[in-house]
N, C-alpha and C. Protein backbone atom coordinates (compact mmCIF):
# COMPACT_ATOMS: atom_id res chain seq x y z
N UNK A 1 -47.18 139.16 159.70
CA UNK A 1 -47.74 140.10 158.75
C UNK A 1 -46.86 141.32 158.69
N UNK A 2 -46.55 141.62 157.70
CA UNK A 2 -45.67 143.19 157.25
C UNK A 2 -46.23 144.20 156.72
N UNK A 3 -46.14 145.22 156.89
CA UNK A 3 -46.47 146.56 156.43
C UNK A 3 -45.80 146.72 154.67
N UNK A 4 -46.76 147.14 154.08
CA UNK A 4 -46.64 147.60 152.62
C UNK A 4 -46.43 148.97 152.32
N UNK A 5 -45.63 149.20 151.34
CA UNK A 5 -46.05 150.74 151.30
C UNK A 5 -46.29 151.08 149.56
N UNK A 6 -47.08 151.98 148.98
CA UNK A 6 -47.65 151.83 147.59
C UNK A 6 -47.70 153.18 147.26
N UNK A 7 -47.28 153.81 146.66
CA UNK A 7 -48.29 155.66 146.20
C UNK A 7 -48.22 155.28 145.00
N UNK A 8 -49.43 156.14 143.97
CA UNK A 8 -49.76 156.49 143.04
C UNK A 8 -50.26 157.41 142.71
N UNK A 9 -49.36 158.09 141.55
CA UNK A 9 -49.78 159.20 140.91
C UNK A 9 -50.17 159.70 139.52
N UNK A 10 -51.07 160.01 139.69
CA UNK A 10 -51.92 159.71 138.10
C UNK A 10 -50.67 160.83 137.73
N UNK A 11 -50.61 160.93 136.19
CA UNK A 11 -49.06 162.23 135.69
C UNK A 11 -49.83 162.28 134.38
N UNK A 12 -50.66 161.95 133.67
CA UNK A 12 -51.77 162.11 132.41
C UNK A 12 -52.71 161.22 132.43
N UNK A 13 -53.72 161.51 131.31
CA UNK A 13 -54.88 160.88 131.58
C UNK A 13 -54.47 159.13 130.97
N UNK A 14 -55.05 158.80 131.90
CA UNK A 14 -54.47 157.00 131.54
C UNK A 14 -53.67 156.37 131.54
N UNK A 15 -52.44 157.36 132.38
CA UNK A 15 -50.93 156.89 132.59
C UNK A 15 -51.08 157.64 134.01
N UNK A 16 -50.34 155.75 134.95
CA UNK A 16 -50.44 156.58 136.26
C UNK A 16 -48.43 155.91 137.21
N UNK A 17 -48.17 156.30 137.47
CA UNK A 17 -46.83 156.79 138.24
C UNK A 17 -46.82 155.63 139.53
N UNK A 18 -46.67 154.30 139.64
CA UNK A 18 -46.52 153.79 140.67
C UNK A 18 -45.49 153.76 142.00
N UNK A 19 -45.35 154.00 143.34
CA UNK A 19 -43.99 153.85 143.80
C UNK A 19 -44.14 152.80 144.92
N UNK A 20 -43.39 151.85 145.08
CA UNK A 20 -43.59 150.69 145.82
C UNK A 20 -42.52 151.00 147.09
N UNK A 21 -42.13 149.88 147.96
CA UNK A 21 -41.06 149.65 148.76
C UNK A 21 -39.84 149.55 147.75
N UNK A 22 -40.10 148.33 147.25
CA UNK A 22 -38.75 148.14 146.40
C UNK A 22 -38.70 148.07 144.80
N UNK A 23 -39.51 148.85 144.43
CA UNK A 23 -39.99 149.20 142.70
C UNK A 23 -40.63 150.52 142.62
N UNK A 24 -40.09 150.60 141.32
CA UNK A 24 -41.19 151.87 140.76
C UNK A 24 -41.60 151.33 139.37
N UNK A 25 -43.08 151.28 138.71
CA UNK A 25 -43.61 151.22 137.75
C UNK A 25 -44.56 151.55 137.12
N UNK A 26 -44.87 151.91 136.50
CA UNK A 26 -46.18 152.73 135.48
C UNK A 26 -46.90 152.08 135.01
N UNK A 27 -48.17 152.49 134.60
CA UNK A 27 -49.59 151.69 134.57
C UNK A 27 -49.93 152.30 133.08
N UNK A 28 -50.59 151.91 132.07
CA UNK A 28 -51.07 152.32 130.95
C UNK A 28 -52.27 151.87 130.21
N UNK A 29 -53.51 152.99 130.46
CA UNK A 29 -54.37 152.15 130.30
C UNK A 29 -55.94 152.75 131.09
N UNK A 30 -56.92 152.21 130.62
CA UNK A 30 -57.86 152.17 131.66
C UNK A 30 -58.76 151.76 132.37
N UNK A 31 -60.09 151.57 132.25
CA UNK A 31 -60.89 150.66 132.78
C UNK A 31 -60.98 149.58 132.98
N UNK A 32 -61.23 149.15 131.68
CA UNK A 32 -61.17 147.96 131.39
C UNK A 32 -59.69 146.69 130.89
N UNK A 33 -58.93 147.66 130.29
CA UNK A 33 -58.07 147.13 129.74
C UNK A 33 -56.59 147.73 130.42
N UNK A 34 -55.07 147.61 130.70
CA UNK A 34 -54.53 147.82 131.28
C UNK A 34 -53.20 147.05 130.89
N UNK A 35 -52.03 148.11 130.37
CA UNK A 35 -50.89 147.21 130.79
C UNK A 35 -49.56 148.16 131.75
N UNK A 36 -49.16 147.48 132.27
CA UNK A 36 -48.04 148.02 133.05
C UNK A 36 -46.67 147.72 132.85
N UNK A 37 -45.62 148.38 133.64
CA UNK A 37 -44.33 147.67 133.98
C UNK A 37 -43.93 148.30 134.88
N UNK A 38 -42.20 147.28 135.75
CA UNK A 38 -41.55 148.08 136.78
C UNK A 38 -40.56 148.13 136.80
N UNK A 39 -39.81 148.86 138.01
CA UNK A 39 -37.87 148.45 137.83
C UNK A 39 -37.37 147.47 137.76
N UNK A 40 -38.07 146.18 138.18
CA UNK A 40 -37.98 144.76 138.22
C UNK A 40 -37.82 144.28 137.47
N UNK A 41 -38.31 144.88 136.22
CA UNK A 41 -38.49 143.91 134.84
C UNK A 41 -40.23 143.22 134.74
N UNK A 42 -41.19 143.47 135.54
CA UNK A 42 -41.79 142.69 135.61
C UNK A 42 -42.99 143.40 134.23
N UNK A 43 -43.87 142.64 133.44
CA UNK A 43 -44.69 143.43 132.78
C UNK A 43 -45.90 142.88 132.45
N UNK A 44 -46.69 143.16 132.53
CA UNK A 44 -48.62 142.41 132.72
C UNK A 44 -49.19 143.30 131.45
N UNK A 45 -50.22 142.36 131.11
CA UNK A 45 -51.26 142.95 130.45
C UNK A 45 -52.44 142.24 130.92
N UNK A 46 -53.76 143.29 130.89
CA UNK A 46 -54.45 142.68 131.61
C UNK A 46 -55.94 143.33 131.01
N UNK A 47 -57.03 142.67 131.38
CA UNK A 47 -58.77 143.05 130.52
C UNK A 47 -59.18 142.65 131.59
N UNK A 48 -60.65 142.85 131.24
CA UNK A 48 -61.46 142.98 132.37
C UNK A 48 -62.79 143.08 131.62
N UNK A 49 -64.06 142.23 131.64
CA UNK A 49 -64.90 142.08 130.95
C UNK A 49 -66.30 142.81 132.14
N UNK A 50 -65.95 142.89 133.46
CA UNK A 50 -66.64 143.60 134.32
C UNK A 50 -67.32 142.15 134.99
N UNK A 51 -68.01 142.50 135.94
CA UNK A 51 -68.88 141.59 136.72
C UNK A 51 -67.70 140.30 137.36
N UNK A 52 -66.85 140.67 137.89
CA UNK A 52 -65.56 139.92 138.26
C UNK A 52 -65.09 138.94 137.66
N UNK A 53 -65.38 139.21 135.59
CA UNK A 53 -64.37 138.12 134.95
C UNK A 53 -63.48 139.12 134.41
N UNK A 54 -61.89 138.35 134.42
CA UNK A 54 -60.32 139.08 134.46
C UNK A 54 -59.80 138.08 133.73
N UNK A 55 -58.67 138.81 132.81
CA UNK A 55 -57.80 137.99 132.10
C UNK A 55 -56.35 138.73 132.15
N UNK A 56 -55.43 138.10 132.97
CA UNK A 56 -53.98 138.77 133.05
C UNK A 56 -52.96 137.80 132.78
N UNK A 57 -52.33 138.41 132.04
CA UNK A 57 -50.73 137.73 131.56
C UNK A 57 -49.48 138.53 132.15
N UNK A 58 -48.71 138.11 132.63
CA UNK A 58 -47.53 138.80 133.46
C UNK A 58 -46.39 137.86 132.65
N UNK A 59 -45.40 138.52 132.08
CA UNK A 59 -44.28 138.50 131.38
C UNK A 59 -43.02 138.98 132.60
N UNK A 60 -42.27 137.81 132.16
CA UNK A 60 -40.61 138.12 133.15
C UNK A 60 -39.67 138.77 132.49
């Protein structure tokens, strides 16, 4: 098992500042609905209907 490391910083309302080990990427979005990206290239969009049903797509 390895140690993670993660900060986040909200920087406006609904845009929040991610910093990883080996990425940095930003979040856009809120409750319910949500898309992101990172230095990686990596990029998701994602919903959320509540009561633990989720729908996410992650793009390379």
């Amino acid at each position: 098992m390895g140690f993670t490391f993660r900060k986040s910083k909200k920087i406006a309302p609904g845009v929040k500042l991610n910093v990883g080990k080996k990425s940095v990427g930003i979040s856009v979005g809120g409750k319910h609905i949500h898309a992101s990206a990172n230095s990686k290239g990596k990029k998701s969009v994602s919903a959320s209907l509540g009561h633990g049903l989720s729908w996410r797509k992650t793009f390379k």
